[in-house]
PDB file of N, CA and C in Angstrom:
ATOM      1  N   UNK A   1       8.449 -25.404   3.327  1.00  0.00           N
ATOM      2  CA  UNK A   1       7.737 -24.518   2.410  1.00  0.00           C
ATOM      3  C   UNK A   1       8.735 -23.479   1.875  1.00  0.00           C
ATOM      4  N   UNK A   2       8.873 -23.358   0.742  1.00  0.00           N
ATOM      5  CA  UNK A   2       9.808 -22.441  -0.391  1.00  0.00           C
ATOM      6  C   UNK A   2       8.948 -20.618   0.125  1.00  0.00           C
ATOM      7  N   UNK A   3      10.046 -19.928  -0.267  1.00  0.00           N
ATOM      8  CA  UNK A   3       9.088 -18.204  -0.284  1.00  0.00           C
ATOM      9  C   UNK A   3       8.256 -18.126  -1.142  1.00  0.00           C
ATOM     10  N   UNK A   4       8.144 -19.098  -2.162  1.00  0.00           N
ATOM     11  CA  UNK A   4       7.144 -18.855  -3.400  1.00  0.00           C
ATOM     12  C   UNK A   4       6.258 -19.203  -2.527  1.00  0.00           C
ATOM     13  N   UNK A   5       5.780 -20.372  -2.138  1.00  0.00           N
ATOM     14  CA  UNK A   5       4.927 -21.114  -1.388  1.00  0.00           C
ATOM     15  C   UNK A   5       3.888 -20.079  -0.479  1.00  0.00           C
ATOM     16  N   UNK A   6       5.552 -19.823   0.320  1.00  0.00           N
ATOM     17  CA  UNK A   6       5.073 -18.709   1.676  1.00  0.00           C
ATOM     18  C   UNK A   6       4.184 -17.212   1.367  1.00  0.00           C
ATOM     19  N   UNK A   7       4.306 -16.858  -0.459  1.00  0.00           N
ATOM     20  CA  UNK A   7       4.105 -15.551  -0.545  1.00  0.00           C
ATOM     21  C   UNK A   7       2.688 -15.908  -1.326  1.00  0.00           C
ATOM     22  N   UNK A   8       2.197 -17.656  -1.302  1.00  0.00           N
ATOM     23  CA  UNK A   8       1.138 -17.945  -2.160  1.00  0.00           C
ATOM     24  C   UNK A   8       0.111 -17.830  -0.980  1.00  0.00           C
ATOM     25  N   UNK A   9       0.798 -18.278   0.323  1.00  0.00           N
ATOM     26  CA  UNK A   9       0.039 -18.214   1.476  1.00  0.00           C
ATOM     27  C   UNK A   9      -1.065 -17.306   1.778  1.00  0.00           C
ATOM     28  N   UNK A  10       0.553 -16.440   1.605  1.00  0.00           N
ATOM     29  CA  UNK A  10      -0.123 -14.853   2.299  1.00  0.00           C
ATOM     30  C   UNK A  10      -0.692 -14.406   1.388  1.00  0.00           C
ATOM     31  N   UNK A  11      -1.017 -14.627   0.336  1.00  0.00           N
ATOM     32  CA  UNK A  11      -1.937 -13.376  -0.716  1.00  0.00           C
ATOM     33  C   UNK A  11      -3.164 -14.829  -0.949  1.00  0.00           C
ATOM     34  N   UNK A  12      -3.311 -15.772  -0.232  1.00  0.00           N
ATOM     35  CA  UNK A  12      -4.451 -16.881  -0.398  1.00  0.00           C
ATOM     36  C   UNK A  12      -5.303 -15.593   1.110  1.00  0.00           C
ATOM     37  N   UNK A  13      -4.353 -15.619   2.538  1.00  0.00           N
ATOM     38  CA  UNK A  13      -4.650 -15.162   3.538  1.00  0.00           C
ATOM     39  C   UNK A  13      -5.532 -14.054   3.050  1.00  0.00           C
ATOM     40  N   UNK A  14      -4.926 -12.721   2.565  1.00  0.00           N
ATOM     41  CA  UNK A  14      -5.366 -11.178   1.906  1.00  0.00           C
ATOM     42  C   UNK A  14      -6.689 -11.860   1.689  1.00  0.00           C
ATOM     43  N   UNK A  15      -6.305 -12.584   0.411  1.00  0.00           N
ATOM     44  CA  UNK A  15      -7.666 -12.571  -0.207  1.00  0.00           C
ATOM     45  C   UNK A  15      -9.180 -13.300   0.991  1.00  0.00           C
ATOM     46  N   UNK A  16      -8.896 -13.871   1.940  1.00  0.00           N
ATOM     47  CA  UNK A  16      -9.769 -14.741   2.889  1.00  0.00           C
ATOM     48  C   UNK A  16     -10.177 -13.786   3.716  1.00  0.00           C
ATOM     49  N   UNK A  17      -9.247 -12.421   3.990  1.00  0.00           N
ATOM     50  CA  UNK A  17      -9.916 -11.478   5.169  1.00  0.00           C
ATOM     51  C   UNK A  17     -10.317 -10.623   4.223  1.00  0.00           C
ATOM     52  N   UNK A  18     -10.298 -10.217   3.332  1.00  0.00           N
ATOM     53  CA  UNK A  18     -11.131  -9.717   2.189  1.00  0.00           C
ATOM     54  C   UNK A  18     -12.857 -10.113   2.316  1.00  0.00           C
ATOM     55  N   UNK A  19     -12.480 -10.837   1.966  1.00  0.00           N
ATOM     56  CA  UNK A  19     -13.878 -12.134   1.940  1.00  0.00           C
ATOM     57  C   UNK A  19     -14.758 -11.937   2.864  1.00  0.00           C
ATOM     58  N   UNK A  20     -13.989 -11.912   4.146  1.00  0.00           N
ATOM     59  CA  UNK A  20     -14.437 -12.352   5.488  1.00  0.00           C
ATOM     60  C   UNK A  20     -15.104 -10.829   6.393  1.00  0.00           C
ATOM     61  N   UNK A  21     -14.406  -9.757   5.484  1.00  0.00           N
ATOM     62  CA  UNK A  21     -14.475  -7.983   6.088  1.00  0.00           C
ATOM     63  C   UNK A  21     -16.204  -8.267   4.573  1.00  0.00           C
ATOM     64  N   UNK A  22     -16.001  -8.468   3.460  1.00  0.00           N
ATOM     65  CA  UNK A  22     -17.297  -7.947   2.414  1.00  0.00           C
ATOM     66  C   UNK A  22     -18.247  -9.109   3.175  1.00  0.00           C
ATOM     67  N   UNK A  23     -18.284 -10.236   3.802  1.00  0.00           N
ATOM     68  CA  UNK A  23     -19.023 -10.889   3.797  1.00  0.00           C
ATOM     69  C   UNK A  23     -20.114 -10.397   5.076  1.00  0.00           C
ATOM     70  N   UNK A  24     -19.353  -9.544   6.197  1.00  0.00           N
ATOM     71  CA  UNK A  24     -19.609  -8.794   7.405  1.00  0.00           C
ATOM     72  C   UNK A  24     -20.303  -9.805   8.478  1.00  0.00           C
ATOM     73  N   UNK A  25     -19.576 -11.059   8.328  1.00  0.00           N
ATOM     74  CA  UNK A  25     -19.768 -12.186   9.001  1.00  0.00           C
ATOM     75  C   UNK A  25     -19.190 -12.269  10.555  1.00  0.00           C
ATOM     76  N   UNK A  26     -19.383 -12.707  11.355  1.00  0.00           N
ATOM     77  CA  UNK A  26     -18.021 -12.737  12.706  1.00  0.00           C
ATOM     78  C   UNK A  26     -17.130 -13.713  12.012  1.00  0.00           C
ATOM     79  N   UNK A  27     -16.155 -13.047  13.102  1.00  0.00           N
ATOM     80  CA  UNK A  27     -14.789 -14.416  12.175  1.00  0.00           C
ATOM     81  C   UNK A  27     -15.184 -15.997  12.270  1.00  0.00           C
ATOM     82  N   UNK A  28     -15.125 -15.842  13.731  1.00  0.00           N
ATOM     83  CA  UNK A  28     -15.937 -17.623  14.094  1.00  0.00           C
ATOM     84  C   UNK A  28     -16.692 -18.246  12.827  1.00  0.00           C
ATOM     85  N   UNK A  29     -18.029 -17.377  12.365  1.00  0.00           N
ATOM     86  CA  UNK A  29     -19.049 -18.048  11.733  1.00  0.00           C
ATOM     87  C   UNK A  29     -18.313 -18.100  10.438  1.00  0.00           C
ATOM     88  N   UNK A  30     -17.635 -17.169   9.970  1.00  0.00           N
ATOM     89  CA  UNK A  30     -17.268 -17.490   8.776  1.00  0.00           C
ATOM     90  C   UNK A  30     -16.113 -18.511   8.457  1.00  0.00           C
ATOM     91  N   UNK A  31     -15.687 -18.791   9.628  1.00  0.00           N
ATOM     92  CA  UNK A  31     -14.626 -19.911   9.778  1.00  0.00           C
ATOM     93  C   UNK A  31     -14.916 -21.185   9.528  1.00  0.00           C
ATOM     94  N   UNK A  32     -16.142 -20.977  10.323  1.00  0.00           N
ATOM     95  CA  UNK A  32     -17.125 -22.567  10.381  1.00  0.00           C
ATOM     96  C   UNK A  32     -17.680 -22.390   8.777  1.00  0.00           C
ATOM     97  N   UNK A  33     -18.140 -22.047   8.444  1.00  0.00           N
ATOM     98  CA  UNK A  33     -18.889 -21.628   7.081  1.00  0.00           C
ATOM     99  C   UNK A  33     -17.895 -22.231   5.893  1.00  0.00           C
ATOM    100  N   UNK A  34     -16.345 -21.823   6.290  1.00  0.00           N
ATOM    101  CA  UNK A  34     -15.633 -22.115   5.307  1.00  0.00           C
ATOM    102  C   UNK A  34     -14.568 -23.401   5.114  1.00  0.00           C
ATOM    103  N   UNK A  35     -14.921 -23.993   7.051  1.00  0.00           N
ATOM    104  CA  UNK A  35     -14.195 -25.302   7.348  1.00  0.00           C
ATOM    105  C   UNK A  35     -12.630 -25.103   7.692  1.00  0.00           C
ATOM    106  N   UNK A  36     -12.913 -23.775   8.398  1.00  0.00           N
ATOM    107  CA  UNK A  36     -11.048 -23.730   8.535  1.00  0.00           C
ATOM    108  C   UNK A  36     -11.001 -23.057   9.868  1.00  0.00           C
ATOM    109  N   UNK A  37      -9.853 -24.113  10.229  1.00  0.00           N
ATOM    110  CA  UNK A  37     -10.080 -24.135  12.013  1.00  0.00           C
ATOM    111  C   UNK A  37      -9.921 -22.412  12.475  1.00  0.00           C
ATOM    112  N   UNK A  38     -10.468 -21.832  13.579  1.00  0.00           N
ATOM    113  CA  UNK A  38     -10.421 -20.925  14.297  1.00  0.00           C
ATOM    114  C   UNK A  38      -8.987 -20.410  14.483  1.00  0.00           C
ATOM    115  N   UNK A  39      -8.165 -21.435  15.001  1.00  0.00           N
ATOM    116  CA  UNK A  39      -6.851 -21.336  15.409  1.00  0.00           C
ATOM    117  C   UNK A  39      -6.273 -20.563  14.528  1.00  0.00           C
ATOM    118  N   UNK A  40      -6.115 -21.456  13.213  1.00  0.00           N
ATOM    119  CA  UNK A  40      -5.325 -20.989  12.023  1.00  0.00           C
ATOM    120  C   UNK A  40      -6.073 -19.795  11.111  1.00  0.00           C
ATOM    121  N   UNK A  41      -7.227 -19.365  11.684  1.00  0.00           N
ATOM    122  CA  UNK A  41      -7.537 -18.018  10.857  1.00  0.00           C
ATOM    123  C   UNK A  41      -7.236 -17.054  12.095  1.00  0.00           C
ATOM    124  N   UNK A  42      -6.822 -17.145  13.174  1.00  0.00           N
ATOM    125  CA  UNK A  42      -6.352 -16.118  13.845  1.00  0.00           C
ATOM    126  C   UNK A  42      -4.758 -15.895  13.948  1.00  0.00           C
ATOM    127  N   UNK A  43      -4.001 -17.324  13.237  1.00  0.00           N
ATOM    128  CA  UNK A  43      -2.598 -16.852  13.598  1.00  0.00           C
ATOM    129  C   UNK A  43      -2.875 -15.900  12.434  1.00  0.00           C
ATOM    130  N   UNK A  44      -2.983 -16.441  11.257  1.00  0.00           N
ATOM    131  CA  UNK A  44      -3.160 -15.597  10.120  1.00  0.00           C
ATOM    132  C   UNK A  44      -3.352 -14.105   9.927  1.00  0.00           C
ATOM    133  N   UNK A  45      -4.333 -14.253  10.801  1.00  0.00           N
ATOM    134  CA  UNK A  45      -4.689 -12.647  10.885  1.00  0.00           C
ATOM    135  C   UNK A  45      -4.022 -11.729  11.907  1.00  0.00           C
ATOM    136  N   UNK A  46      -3.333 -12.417  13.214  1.00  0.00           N
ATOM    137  CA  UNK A  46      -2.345 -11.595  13.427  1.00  0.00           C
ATOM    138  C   UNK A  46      -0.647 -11.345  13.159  1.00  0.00           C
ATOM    139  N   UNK A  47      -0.903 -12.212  12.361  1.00  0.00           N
ATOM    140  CA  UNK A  47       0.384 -11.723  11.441  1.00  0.00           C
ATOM    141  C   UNK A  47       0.194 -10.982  10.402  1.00  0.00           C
ATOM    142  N   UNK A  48      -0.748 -10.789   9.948  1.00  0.00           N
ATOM    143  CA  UNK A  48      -0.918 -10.055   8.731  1.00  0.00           C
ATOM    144  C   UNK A  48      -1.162  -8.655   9.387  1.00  0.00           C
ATOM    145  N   UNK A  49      -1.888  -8.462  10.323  1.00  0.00           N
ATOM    146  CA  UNK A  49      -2.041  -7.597  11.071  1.00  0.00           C
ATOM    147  C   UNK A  49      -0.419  -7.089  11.690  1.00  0.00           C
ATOM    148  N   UNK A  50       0.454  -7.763  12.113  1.00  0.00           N
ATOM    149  CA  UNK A  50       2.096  -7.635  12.707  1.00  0.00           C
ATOM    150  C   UNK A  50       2.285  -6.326  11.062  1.00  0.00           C
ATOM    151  N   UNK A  51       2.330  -7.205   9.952  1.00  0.00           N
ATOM    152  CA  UNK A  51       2.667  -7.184   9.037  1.00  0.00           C
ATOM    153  C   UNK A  51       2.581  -5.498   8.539  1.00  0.00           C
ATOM    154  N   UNK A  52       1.163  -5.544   8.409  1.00  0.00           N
ATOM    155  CA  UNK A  52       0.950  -4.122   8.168  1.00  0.00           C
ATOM    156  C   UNK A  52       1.258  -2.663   8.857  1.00  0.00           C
ATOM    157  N   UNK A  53       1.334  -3.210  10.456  1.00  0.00           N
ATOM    158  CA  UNK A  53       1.815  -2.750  11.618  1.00  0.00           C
ATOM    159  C   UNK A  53       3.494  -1.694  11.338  1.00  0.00           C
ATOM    160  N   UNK A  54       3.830  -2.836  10.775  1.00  0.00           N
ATOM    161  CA  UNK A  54       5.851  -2.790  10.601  1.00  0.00           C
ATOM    162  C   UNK A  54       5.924  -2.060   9.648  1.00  0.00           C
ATOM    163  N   UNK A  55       5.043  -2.078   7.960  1.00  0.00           N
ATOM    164  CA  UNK A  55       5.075  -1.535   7.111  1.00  0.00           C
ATOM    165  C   UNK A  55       4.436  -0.001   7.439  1.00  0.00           C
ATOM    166  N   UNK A  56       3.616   0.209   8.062  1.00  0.00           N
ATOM    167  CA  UNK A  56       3.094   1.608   8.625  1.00  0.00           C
ATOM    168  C   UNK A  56       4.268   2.019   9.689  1.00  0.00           C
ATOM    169  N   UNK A  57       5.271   1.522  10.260  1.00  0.00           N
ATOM    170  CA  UNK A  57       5.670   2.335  11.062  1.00  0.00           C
ATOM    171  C   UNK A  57       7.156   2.643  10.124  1.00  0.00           C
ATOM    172  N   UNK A  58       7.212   1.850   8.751  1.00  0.00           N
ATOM    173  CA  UNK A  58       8.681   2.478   8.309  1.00  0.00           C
ATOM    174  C   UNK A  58       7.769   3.236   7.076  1.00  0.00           C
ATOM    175  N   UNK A  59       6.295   3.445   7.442  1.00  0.00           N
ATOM    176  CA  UNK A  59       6.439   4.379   6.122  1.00  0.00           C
ATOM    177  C   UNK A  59       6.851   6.106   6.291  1.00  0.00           C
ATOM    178  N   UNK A  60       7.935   6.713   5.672  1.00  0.00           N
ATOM    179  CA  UNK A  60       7.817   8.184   5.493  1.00  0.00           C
ATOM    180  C   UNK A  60       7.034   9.151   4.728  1.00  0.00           C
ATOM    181  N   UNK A  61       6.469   9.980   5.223  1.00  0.00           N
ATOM    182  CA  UNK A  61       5.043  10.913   4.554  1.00  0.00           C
ATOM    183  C   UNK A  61       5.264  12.367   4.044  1.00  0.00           C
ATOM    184  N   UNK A  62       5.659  12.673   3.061  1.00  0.00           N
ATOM    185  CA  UNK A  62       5.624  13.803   2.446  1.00  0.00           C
ATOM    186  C   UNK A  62       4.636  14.821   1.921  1.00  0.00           C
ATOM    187  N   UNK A  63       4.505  15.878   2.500  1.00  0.00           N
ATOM    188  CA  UNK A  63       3.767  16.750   2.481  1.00  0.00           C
ATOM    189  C   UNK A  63       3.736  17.320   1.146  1.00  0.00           C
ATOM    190  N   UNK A  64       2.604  17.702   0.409  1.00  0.00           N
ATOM    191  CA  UNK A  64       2.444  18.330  -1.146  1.00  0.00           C
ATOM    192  C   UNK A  64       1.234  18.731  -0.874  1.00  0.00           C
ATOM    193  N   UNK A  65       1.695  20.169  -1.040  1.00  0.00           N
ATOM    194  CA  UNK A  65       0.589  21.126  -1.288  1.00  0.00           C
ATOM    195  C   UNK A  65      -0.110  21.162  -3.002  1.00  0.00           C
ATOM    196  N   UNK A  66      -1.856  21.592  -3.052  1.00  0.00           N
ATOM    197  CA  UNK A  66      -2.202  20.815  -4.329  1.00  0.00           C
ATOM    198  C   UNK A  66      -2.867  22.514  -4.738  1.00  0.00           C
ATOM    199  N   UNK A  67      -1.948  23.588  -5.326  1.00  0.00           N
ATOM    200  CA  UNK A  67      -2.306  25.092  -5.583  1.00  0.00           C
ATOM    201  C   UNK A  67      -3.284  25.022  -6.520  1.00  0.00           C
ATOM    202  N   UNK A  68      -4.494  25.736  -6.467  1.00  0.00           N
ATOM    203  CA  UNK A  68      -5.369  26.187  -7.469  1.00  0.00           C
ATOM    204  C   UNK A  68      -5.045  26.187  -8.646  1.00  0.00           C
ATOM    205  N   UNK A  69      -3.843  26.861  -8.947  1.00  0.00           N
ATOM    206  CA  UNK A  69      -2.960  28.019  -9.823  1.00  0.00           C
ATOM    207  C   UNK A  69      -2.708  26.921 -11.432  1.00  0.00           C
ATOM    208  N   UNK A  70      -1.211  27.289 -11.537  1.00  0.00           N
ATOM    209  CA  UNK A  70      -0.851  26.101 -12.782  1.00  0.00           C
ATOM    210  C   UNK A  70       0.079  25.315 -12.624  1.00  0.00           C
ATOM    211  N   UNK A  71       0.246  25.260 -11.565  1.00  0.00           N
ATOM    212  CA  UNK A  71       1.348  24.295 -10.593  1.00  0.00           C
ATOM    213  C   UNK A  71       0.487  23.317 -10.237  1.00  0.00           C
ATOM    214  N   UNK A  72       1.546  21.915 -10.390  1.00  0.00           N
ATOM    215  CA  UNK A  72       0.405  21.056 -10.165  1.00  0.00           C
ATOM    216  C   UNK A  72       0.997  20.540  -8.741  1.00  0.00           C
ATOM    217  N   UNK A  73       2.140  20.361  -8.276  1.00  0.00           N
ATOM    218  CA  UNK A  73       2.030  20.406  -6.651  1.00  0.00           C
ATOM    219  C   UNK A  73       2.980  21.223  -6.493  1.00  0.00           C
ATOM    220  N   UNK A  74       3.274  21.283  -4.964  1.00  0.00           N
ATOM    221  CA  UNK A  74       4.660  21.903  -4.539  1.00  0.00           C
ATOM    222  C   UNK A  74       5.211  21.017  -3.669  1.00  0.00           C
ATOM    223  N   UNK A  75       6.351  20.148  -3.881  1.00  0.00           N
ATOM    224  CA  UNK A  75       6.595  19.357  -3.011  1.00  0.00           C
ATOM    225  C   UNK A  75       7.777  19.843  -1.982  1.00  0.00           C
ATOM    226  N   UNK A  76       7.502  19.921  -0.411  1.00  0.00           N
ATOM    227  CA  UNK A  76       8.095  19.652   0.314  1.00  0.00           C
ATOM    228  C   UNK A  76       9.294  18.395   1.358  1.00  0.00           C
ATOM    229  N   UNK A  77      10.450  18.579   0.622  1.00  0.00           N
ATOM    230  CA  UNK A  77      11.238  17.523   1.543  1.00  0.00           C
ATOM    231  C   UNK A  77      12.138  18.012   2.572  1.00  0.00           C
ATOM    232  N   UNK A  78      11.401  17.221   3.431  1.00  0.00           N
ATOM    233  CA  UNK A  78      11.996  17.408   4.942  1.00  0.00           C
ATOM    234  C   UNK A  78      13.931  17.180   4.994  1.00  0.00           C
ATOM    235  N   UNK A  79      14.597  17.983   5.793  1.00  0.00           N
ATOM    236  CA  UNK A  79      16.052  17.944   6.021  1.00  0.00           C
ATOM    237  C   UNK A  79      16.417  16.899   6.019  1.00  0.00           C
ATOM    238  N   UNK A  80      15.672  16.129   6.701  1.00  0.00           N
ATOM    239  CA  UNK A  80      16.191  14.761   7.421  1.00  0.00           C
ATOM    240  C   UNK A  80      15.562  13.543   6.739  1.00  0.00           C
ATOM    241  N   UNK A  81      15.340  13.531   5.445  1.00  0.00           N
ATOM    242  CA  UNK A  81      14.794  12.501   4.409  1.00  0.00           C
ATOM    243  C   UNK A  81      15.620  11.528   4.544  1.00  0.00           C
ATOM    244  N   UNK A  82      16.899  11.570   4.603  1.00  0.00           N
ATOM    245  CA  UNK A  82      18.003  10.219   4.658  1.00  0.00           C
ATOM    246  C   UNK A  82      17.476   9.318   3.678  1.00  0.00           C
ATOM    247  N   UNK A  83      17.883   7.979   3.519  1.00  0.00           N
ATOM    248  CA  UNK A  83      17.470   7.097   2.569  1.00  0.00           C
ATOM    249  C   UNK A  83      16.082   6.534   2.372  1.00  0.00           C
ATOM    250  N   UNK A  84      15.452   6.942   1.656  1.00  0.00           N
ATOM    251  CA  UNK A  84      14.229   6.018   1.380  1.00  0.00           C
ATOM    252  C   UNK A  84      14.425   4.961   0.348  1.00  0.00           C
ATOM    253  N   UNK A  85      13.592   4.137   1.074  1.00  0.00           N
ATOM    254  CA  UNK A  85      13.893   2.586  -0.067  1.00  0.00           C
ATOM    255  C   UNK A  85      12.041   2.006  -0.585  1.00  0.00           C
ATOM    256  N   UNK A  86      12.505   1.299  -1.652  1.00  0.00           N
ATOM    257  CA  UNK A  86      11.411   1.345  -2.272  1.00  0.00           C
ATOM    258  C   UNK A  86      11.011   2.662  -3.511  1.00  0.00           C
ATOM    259  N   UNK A  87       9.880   2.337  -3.626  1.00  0.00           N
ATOM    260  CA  UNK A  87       9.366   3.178  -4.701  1.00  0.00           C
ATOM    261  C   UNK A  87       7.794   3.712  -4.262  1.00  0.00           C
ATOM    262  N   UNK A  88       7.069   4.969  -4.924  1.00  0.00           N
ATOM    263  CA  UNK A  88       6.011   5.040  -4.382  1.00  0.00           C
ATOM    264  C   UNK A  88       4.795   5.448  -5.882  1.00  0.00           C
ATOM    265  N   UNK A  89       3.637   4.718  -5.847  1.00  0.00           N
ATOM    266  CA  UNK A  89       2.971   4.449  -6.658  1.00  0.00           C
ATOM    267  C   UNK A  89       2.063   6.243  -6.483  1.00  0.00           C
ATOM    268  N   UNK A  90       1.669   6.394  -8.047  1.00  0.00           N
ATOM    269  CA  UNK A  90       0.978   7.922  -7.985  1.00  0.00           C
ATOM    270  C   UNK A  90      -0.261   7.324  -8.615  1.00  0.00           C
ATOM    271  N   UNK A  91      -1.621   7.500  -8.306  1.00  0.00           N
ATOM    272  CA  UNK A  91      -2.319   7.236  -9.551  1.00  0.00           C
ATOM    273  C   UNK A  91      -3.244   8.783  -9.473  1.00  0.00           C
ATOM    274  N   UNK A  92      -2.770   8.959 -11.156  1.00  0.00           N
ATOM    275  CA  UNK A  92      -3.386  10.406 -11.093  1.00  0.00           C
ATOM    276  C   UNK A  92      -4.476  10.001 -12.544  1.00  0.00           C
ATOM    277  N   UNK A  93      -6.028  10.225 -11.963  1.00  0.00           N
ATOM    278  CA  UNK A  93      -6.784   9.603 -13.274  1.00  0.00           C
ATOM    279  C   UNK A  93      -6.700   8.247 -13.623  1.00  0.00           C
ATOM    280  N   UNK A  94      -6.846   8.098 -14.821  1.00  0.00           N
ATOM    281  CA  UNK A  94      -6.359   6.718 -15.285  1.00  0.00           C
ATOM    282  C   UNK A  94      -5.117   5.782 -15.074  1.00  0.00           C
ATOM    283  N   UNK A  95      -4.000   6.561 -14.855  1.00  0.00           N
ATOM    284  CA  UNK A  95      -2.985   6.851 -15.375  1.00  0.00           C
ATOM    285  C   UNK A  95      -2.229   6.455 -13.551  1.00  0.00           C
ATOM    286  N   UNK A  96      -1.226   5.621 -13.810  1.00  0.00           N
ATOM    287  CA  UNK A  96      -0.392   5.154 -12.756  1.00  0.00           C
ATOM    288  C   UNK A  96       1.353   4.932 -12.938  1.00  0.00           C
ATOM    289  N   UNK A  97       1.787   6.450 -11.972  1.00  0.00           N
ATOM    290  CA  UNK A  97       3.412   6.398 -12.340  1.00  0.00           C
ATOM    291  C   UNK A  97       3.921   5.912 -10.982  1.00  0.00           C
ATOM    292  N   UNK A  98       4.991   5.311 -10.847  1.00  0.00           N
ATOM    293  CA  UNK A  98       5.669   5.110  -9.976  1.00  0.00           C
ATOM    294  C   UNK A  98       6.745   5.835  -9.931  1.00  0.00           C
ATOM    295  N   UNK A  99       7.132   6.282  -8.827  1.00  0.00           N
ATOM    296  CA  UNK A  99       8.398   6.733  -8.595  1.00  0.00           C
ATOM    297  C   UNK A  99       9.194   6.035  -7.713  1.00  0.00           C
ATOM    298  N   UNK A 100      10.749   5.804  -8.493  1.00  0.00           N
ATOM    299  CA  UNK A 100      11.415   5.080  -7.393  1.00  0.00           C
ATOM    300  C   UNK A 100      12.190   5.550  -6.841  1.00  0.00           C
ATOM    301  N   UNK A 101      12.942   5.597  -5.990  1.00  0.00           N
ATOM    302  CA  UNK A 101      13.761   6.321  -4.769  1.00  0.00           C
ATOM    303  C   UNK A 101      15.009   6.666  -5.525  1.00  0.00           C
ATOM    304  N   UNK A 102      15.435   7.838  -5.399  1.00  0.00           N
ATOM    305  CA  UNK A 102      15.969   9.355  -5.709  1.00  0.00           C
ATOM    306  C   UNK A 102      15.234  10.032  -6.994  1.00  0.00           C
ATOM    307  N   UNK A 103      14.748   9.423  -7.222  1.00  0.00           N
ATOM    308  CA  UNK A 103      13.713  10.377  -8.530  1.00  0.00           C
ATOM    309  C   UNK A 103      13.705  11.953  -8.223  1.00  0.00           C
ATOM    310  N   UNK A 104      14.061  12.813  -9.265  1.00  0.00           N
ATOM    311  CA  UNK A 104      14.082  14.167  -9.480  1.00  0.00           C
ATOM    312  C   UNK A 104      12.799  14.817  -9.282  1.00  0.00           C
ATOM    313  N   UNK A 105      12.153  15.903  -8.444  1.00  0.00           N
ATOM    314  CA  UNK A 105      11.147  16.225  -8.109  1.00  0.00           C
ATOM    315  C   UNK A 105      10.817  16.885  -9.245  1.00  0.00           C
ATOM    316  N   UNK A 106      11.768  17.255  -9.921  1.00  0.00           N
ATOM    317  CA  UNK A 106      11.520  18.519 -11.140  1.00  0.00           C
ATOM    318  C   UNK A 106      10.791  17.821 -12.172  1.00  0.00           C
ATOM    319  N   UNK A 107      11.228  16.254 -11.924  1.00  0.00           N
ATOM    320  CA  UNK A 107      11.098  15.526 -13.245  1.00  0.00           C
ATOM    321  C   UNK A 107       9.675  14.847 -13.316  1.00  0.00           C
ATOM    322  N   UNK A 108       9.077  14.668 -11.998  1.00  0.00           N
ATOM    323  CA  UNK A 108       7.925  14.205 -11.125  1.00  0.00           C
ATOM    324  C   UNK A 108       6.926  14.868 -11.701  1.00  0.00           C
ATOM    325  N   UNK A 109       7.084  16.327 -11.179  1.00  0.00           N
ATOM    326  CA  UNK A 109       6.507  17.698 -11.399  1.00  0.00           C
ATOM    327  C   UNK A 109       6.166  17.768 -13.400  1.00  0.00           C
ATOM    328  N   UNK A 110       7.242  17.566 -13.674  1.00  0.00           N
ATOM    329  CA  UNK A 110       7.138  17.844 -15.538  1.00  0.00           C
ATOM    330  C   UNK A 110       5.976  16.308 -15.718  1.00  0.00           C
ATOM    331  N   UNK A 111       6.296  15.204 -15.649  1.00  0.00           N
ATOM    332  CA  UNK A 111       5.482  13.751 -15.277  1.00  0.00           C
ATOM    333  C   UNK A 111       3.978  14.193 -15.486  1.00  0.00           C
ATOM    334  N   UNK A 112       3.586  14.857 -13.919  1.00  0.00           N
ATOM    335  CA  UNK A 112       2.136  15.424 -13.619  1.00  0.00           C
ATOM    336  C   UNK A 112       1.864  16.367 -14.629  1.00  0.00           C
ATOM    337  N   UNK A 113       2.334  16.973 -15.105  1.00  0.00           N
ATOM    338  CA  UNK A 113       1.494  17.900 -15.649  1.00  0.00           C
ATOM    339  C   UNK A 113       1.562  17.773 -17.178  1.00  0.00           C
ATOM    340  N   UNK A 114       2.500  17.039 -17.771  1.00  0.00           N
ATOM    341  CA  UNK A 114       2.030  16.028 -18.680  1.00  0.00           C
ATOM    342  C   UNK A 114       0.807  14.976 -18.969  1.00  0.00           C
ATOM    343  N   UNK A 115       0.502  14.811 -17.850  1.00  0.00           N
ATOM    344  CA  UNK A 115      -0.136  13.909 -17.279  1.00  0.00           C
ATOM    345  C   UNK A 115      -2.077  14.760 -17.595  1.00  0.00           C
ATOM    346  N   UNK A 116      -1.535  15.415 -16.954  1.00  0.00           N
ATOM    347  CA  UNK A 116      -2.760  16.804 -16.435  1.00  0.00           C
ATOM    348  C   UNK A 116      -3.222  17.267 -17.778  1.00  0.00           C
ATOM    349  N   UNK A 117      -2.326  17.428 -18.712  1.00  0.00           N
ATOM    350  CA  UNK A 117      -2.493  18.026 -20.166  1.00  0.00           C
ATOM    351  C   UNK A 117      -3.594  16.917 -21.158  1.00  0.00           C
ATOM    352  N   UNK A 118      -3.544  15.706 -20.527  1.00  0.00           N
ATOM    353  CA  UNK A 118      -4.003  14.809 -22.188  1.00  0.00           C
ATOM    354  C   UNK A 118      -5.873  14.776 -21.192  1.00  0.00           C
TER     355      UNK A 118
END
């Protein structure tokens, strides 16, 4: 199986415990219901479960205070930020910016309240 394959898997998987959490079924019954062995909806789910596990323990959390005033945050970065990798999604309103790693806070800040204005 190719990574294309492997990454068709896992977002077939997402979408089945999706299903399986709105349907508020036990896993068993909905297994049987859907003809797919027990076995293979539990490796599934604890890997996806591993999965999310690994991604929560490298995520870093930045504190932003949200002032009454005309500031639209105040962001705090910790001493010890070292490298962050990746990018992190904002959705403010309609409206969805990403920021990707070293992005200017000043520039973030001007972003939002652009943002805030329309």
């Amino acid at each position: 199986m190719n990574q294309t394959e492997r990454e068709q898997q896992r977002q077939l998987w997402l979408a089945r415990l999706c299903e399986l959490e709105a349907s508020e079924m036990k896993q068993e019954e909905w297994c049987k219901s859907k003809d797919i062995p027990y076995s293979t909806f539990r490796y599934w789910f604890r890997k996806l479960k591993k999965e999310a596990e690994d991604e929560s323990r490298q995520t870093n959390w930045l504190k932003v205070d949200m002032p009454l005033g005309n500031e639209i945050a105040k962001i705090h970065l910790p001493q010890d930020l070292g490298t962050v990798a990746g990018s992190i999604n904002v959705r403010f309103g309609e409206f969805t910016v990403e920021l990707q790693n070293g992005c200017d806070p000043q520039r973030v800040s001007e972003v939002l309240r652009i943002l805030r204005a329309l």
